[in-house]
Protein backbone atom coordinates (compact mmCIF):
# COMPACT_ATOMS: atom_id res chain seq x y z
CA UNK A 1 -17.67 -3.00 -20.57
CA UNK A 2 -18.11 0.42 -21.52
CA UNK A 3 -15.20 2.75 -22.14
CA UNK A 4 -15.54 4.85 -19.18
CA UNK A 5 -15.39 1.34 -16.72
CA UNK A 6 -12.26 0.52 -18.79
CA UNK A 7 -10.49 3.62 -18.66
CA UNK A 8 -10.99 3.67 -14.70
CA UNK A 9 -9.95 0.13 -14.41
CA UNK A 10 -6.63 0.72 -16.30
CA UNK A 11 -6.38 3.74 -13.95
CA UNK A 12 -7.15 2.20 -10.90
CA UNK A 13 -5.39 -1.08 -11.40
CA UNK A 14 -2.19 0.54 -12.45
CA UNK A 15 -2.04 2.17 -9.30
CA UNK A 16 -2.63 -0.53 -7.10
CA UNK A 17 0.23 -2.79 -8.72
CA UNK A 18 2.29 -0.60 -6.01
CA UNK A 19 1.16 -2.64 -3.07
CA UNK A 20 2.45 -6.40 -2.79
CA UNK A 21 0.68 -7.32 0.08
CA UNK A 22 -1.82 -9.64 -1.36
CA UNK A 23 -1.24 -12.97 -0.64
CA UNK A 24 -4.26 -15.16 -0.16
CA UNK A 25 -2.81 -17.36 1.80
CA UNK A 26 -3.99 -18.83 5.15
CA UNK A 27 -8.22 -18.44 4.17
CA UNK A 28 -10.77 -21.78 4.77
CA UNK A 29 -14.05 -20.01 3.59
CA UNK A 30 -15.62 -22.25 1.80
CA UNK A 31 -18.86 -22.21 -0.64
CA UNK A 32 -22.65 -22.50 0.86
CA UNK A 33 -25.84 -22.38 -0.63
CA UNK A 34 -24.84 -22.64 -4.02
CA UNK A 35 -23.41 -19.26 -4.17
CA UNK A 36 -20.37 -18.35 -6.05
CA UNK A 37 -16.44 -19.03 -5.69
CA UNK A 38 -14.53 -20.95 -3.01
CA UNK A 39 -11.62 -18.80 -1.17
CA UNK A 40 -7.90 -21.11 -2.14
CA UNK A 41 -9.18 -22.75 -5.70
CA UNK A 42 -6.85 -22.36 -8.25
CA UNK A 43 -5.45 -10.10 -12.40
CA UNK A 44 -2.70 -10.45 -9.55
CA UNK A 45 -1.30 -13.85 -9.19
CA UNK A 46 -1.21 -14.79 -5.49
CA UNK A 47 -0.93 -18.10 -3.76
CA UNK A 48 -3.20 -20.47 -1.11
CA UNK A 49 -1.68 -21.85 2.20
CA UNK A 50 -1.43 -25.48 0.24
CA UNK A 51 0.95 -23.38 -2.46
CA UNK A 52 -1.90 -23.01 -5.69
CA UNK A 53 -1.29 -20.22 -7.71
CA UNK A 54 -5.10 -17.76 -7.46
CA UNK A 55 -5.53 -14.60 -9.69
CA UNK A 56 -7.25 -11.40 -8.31
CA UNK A 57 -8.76 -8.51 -9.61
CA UNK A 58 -6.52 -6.54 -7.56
CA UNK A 59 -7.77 -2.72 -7.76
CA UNK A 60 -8.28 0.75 -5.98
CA UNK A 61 -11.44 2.30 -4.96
CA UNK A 62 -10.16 5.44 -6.03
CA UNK A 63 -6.93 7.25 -6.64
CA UNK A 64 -7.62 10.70 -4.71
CA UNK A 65 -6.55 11.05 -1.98
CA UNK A 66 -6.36 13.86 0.77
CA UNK A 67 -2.67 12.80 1.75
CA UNK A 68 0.57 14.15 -0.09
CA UNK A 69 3.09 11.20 1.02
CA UNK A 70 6.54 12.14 -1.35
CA UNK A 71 6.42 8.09 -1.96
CA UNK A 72 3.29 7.61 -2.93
CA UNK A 73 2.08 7.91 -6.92
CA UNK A 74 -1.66 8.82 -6.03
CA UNK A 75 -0.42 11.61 -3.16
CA UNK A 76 -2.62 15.35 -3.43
CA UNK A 77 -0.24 16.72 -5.70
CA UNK A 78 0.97 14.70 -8.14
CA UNK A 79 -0.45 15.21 -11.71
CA UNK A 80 -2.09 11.82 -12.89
CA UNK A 81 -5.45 10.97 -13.84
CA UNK A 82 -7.95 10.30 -11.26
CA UNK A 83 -10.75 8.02 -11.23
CA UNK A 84 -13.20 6.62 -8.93
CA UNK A 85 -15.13 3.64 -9.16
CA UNK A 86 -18.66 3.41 -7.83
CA UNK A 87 -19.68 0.97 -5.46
CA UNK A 88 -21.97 -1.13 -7.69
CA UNK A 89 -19.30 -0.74 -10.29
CA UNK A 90 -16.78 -2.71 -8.10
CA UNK A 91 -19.34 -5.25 -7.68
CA UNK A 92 -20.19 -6.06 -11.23
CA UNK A 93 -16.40 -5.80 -12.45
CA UNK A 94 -15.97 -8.52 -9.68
CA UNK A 95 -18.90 -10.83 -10.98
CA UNK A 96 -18.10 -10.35 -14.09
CA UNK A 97 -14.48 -10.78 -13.91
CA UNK A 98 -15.51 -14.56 -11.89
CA UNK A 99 -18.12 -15.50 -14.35
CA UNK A 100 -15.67 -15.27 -17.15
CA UNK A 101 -13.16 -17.30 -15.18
CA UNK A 102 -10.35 -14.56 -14.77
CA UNK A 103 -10.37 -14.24 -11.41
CA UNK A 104 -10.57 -15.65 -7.76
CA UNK A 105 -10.80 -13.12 -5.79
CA UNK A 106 -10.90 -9.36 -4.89
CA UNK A 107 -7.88 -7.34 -3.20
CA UNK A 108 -9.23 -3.81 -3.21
CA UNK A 109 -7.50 -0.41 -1.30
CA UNK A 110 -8.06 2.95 -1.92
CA UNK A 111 -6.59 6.48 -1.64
CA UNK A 112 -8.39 8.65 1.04
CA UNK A 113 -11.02 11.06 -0.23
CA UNK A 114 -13.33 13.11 2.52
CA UNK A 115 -12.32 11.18 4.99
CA UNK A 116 -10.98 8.14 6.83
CA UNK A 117 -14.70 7.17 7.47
CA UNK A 118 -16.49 8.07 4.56
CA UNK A 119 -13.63 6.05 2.24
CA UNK A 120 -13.53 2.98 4.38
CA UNK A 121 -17.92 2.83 4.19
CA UNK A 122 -17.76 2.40 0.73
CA UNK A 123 -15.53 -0.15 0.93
CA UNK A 124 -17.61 -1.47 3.47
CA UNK A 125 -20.80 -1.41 0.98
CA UNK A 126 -18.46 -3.23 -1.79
CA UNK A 127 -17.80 -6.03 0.45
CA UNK A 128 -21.33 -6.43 1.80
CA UNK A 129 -22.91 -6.41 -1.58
CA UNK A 130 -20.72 -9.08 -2.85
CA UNK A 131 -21.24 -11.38 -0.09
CA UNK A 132 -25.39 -10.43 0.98
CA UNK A 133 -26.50 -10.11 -2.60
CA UNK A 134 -24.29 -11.79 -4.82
CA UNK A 135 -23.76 -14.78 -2.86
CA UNK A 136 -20.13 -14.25 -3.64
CA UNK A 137 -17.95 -16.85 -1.15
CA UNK A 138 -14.58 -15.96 -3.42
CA UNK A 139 -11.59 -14.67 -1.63
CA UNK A 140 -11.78 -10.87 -0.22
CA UNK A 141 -8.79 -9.03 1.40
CA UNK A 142 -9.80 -5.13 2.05
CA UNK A 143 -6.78 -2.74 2.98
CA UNK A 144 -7.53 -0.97 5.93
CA UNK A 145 -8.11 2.95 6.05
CA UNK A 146 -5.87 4.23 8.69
CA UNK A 147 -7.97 6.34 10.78
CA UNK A 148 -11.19 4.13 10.26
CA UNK A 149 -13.96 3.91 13.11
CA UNK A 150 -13.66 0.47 15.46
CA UNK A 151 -17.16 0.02 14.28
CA UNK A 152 -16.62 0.54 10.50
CA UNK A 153 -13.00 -1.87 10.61
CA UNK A 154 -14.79 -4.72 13.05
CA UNK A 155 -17.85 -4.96 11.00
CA UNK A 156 -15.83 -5.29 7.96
CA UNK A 157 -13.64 -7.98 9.69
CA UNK A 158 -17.03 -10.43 8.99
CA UNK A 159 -17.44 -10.14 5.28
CA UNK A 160 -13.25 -10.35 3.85
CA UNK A 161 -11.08 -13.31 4.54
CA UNK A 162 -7.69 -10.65 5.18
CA UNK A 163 -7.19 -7.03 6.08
CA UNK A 164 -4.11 -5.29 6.11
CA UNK A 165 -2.98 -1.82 6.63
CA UNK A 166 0.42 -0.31 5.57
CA UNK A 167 3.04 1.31 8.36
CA UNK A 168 4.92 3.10 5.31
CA UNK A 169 7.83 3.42 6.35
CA UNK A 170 9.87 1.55 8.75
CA UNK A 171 10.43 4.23 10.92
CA UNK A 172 8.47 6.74 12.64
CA UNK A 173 11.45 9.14 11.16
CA UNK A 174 11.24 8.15 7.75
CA UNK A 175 7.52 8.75 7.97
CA UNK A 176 7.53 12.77 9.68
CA UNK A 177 10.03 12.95 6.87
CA UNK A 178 8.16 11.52 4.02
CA UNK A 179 4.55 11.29 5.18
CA UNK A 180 3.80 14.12 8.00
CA UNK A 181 0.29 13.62 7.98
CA UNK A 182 0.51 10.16 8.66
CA UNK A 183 1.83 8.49 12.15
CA UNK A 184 2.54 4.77 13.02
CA UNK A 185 0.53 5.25 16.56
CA UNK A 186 -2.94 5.35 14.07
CA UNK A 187 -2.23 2.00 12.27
CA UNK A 188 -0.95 0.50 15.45
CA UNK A 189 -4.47 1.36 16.40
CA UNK A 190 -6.10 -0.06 13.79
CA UNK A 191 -3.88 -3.73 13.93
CA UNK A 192 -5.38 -3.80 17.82
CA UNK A 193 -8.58 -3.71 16.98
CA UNK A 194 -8.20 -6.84 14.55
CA UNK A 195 -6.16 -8.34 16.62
CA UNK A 196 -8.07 -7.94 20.18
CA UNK A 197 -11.56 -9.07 18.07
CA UNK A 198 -9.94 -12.08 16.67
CA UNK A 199 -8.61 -13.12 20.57
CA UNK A 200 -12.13 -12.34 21.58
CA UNK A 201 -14.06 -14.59 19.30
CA UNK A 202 -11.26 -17.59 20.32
CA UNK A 203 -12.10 -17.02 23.87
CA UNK A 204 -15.46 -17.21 22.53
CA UNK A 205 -15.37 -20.61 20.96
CA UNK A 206 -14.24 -21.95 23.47
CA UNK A 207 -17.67 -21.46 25.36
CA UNK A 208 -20.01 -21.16 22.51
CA UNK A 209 -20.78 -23.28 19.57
CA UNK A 210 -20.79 -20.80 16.83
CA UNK A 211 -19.80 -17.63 16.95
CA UNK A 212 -19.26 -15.33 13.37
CA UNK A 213 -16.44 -15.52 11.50
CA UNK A 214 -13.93 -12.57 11.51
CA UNK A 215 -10.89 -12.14 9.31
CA UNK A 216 -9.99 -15.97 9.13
CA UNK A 217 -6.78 -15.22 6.98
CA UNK A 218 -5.58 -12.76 9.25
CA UNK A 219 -3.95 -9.74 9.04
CA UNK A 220 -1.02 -8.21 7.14
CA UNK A 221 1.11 -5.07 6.81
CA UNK A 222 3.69 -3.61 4.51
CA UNK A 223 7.15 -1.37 4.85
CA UNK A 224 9.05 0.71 2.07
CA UNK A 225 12.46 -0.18 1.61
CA UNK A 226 15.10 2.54 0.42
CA UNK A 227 13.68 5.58 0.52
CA UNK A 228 14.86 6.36 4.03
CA UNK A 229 17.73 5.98 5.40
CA UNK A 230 16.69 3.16 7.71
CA UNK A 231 18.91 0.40 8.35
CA UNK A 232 17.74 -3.41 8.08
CA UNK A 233 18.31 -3.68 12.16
CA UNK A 234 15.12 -1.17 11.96
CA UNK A 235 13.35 -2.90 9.54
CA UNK A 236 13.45 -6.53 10.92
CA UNK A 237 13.43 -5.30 14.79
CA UNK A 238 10.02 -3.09 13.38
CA UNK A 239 8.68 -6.51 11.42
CA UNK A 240 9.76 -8.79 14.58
CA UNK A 241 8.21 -5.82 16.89
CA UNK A 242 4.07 -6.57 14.95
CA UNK A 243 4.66 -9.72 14.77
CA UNK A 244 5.01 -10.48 18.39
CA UNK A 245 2.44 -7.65 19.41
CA UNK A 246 -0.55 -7.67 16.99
CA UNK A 247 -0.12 -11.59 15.57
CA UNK A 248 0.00 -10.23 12.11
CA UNK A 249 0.47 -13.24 9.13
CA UNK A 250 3.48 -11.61 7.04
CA UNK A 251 5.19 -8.69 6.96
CA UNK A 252 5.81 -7.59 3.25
CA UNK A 253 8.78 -5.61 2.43
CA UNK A 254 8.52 -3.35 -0.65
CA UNK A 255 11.24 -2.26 -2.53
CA UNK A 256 11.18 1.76 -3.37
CA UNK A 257 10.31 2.51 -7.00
CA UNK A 258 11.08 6.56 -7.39
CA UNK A 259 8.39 7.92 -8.69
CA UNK A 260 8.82 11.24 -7.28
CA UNK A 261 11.85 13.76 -9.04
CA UNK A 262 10.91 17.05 -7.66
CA UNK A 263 11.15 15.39 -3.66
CA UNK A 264 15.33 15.63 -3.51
CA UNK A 265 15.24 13.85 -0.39
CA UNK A 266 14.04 11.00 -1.92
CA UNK A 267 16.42 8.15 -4.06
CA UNK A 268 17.08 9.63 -7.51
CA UNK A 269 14.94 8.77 -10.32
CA UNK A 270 16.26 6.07 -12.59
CA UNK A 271 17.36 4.52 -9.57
CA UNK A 272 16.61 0.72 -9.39
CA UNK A 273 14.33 -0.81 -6.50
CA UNK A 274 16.82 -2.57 -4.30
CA UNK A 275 15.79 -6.20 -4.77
CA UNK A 276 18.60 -7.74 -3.80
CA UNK A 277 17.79 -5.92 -0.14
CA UNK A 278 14.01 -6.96 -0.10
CA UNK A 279 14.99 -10.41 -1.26
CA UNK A 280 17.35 -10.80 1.89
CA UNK A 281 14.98 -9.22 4.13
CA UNK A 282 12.21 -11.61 3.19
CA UNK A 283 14.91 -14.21 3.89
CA UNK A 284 15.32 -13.15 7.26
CA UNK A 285 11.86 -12.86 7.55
CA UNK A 286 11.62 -16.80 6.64
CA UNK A 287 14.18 -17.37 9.62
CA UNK A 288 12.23 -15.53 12.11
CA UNK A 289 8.72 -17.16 11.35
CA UNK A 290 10.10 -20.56 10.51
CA UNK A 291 13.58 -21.39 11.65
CA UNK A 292 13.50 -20.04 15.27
CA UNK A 293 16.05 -17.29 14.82
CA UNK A 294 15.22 -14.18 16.41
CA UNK A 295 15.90 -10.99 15.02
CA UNK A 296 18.59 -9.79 16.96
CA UNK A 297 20.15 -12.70 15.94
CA UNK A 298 20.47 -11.17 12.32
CA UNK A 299 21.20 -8.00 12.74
CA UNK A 300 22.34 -6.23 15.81
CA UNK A 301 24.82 -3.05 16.45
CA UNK A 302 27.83 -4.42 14.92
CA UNK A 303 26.13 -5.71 11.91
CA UNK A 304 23.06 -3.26 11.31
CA UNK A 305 22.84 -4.38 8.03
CA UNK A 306 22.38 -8.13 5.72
CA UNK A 307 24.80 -8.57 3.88
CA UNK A 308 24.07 -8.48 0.09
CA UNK A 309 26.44 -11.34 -0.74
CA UNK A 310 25.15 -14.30 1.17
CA UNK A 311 21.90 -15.22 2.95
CA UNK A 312 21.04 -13.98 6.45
CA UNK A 313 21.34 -17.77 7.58
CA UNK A 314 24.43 -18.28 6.07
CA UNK A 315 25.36 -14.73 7.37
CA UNK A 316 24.68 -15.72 11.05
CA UNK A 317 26.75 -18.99 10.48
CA UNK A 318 29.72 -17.20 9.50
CA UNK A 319 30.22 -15.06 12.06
CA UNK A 320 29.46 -17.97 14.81
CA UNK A 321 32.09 -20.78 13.84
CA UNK A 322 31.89 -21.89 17.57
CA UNK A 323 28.56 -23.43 16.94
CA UNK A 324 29.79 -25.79 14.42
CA UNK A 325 30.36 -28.14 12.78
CA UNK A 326 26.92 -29.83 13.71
CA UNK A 327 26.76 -33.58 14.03
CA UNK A 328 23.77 -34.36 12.25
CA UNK A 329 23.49 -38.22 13.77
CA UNK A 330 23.46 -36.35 17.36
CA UNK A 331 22.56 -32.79 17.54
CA UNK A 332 18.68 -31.45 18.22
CA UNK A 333 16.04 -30.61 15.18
CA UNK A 334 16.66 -26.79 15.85
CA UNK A 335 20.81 -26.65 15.70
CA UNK A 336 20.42 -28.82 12.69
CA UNK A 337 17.99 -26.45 11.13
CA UNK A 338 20.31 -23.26 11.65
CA UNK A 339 22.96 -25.31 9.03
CA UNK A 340 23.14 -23.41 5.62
CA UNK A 341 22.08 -25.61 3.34
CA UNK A 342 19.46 -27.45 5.16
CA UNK A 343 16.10 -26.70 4.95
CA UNK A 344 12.40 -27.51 7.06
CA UNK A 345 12.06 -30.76 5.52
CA UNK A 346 15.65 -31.88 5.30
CA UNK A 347 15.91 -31.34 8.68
CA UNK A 348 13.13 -33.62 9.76
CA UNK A 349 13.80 -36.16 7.66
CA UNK A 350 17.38 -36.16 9.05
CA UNK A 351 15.88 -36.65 12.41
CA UNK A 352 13.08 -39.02 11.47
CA UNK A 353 16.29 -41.17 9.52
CA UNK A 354 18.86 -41.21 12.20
CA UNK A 355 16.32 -43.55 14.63
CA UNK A 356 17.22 -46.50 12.09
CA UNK A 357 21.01 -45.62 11.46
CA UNK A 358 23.82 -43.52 11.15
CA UNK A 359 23.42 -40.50 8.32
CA UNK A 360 25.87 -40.90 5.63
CA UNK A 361 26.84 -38.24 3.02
CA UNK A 362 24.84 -39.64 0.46
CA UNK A 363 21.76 -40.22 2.70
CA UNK A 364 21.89 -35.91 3.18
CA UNK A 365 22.03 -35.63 -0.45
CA UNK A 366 19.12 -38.04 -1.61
CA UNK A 367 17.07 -35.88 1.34
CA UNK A 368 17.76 -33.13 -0.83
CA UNK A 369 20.33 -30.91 1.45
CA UNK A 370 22.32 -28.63 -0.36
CA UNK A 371 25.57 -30.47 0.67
CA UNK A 372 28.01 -28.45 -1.48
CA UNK A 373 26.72 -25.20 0.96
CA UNK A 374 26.33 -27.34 4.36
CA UNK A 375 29.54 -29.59 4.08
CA UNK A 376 31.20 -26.55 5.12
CA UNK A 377 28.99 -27.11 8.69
CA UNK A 378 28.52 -30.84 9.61
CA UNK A 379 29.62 -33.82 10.40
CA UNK A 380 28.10 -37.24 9.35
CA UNK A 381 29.19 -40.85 10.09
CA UNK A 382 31.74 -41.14 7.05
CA UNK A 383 33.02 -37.69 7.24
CA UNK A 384 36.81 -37.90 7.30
CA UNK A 385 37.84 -37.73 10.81
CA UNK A 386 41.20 -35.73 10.05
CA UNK A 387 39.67 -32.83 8.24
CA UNK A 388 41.08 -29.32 8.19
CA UNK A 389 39.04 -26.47 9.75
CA UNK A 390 38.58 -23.68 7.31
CA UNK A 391 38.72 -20.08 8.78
CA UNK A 392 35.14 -18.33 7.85
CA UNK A 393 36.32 -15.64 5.40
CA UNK A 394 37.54 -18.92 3.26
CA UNK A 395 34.51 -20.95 3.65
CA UNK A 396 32.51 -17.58 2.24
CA UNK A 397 34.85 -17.46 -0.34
CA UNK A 398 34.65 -21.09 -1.62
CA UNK A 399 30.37 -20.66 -1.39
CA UNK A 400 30.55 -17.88 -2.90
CA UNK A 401 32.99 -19.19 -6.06
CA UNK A 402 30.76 -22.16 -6.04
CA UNK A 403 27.81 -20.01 -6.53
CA UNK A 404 29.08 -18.16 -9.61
CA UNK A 405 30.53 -20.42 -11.32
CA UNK A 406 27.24 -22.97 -11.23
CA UNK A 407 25.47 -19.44 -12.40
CA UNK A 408 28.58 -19.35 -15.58
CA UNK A 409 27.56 -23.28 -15.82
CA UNK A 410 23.68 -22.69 -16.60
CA UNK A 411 24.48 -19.42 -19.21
CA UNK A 412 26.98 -21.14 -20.61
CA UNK A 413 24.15 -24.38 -20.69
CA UNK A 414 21.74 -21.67 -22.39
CA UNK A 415 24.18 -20.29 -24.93
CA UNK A 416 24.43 -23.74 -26.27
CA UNK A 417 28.20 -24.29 -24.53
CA UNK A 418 26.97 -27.53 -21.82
CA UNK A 419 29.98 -28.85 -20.33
């Protein structure tokens, strides 16, 4: 590698560490005629549907960009090195990377330079080359360039396994404020025209044997948290909104990392992502996808934002003590999977058990339920008929004493003072 390629990869790779949505999750590609690389086999660690752990060369086309979001490290006036990789060079780091076993994959973005178009061709040419020439069958996800031709974005849909295409910022607000150039109408655009080509090629299969394959991981997007002063009821009712409307696969939530002193509006630098607040909206995100809460479930007027403290499930238990306790040997699969405490699996193997028997305390904790969290919310056949009701503010209170003082257990464990 010469030391031009390997000052533009440092370059290029350092700025792309700012986007998290590259999971490689939910891909089947798989290797033909002895080319190279199968998408989900197991120098950004992401992970298959079946939970292996891939690496990518994860990387921008180039940092320049036309745009000046106040967010954004690579924005028009910000004073960093640029760089721009070739499309051949792209191709080769990729092989090369593969052949030497470091990598998987390829997520690649870019910052806009010319134009919408023009950026998003190249791309186009990367993606081609890998898969037409090199025989490459590894895992591809290409970020969309917002603004991109339906031709350019639906012929790019056959070569990668994911596309995804960032809304920014959570609201359309935040983004005038932040990002004036940009507007949420033109990647609501760009989502459609995944989306409606992926529903066409179903209908499609239904009638006709083989028909190409487009974007088989789906598609993604990805909000800043904190820099605004959006509340979490817009966040998860924006998430809730794309997922419903354009199928997307996740929604990833990234916390603000100030990068930019001279915009005042903006969090202060030396301020701290807020981790704790992505952490509990990926939680909620969990629910939504998985658990069958809906999101105005989580947050609504009176409670606009997750509380820091607990988990949004726990949350939503708290302040709706007249749906519990839950008898686990009679209630359905989805009341028993709203208990704090319980999770997917717990919960089926609490319904699978319950057909030969009554479920006992120490069944629930063999099936690995977090009883010392979800005693506070059930009933089982040798719970203690006579038990007192605890108001919620003391059940949150016991939880969360029970939390910390496990935490004091395990330092105390490291520090060489086991009790």
């Amino acid at each position: 590698m010469s030391d031009r390629i390997r000052e533009k990869l440092q370059i290029l790779a350092d700025a792309a560490k700012y986007d998290v949505s590259c999971s490689s999750s939910g891909s089947n590609r798989k290797n033909k005629d002895k080319g190279l690389g199968n998408t989900g086999s197991g120098i950004c660690h992401s992970y298959t549907e079946d939970g292996r752990c891939v690496s990518l060369l994860k990387i921008l086309f180039s940092n320049v960009c036309i745009y000046d979001c106040a967010y954004c490290v690579s924005r028009r006036s910000n004073d960093v090195k640029r760089a721009a990789f070739t499309v051949q060079e792209v191709v080769d780091l990729t092989m090369n990377f593969y052949r030497r076993n470091y990598i998987e994959g390829l997520f690649l973005s870019s910052g806009i330079f010319k134009s919408a178009d023009y950026t998003m061709e190249r791309m186009l040419q990367v993606v081609k080359k890998l898969r037409l020439e090199e025989n490459f069958n590894g895992y591809i996800h290409l970020k969309t360039i917002p603004g991109a031709s339906e031709e350019i974005i639906t012929e790019a849909g056959l070569y990668v396994d994911r596309m995804s295409i960032n809304l920014e910022m959570p609201t359309e607000a935040g983004l005038q404020k932040f990002a004036p150039e940009k507007n949420h109408a033109e990647v609501q655009k760009d989502l459609g025209i995944v989306r409606d080509r992926l529903i066409q090629l179903h209908d499609e299969r239904k009638l006709i044997r083989s028909v190409p394959q487009f974007v088989p991981a789906g598609q993604t997007t990805q909000m800043v948290v904190g820099a605004h002063s959006e509340t979490d009821q817009d966040i998860i009712l924006m998430a809730d909104r794309h997922y419903r409307e354009f199928k997307l696969k996740r929604v990833y939530y990234s916390g603000y990392i100030p990068i930019n002193e001279a915009e005042k509006a903006l969090p202060a630098m030396g301020t701290a992502p807020p981790l704790i607040r992505e952490n509990r909206l990926y939680q909620s995100d969990w629910l939504m996808r998985f658990y069958g809460f809906a999101a105005t479930e989580l947050v609504d007027e009176q409670h606009p934002n997750l509380d820091l403290e607990v988990d949004p499930k726990l949350g939503w238990a708290l302040r709706h003590p007249e749906q519990f306790p839950v008898d686990v040997n009679h209630a359905d699969y989805r009341m028993i999977l709203r208990v704090p405490g319980i999770g997917v699996r717990s919960a089926k193997k609490i319904v699978q058990a319950r057909r030969f028997g009554q479920i006992h305390i120490d069944q629930l904790k063999r099936m690995g339920v977090a009883y010392n969290r979800a005693q506070h919310f059930i009933r089982c056949a040798d719970t203690p008929k006579f038990i007192k009701e605890q108001l919620p503010s003391q059940i949150r209170s016991q939880i969360l004493q029970s939390g910390q003082s496990k935490y004091s257990r395990q330092q105390s464990s490291q520090l060489g003072f086991g009790f």
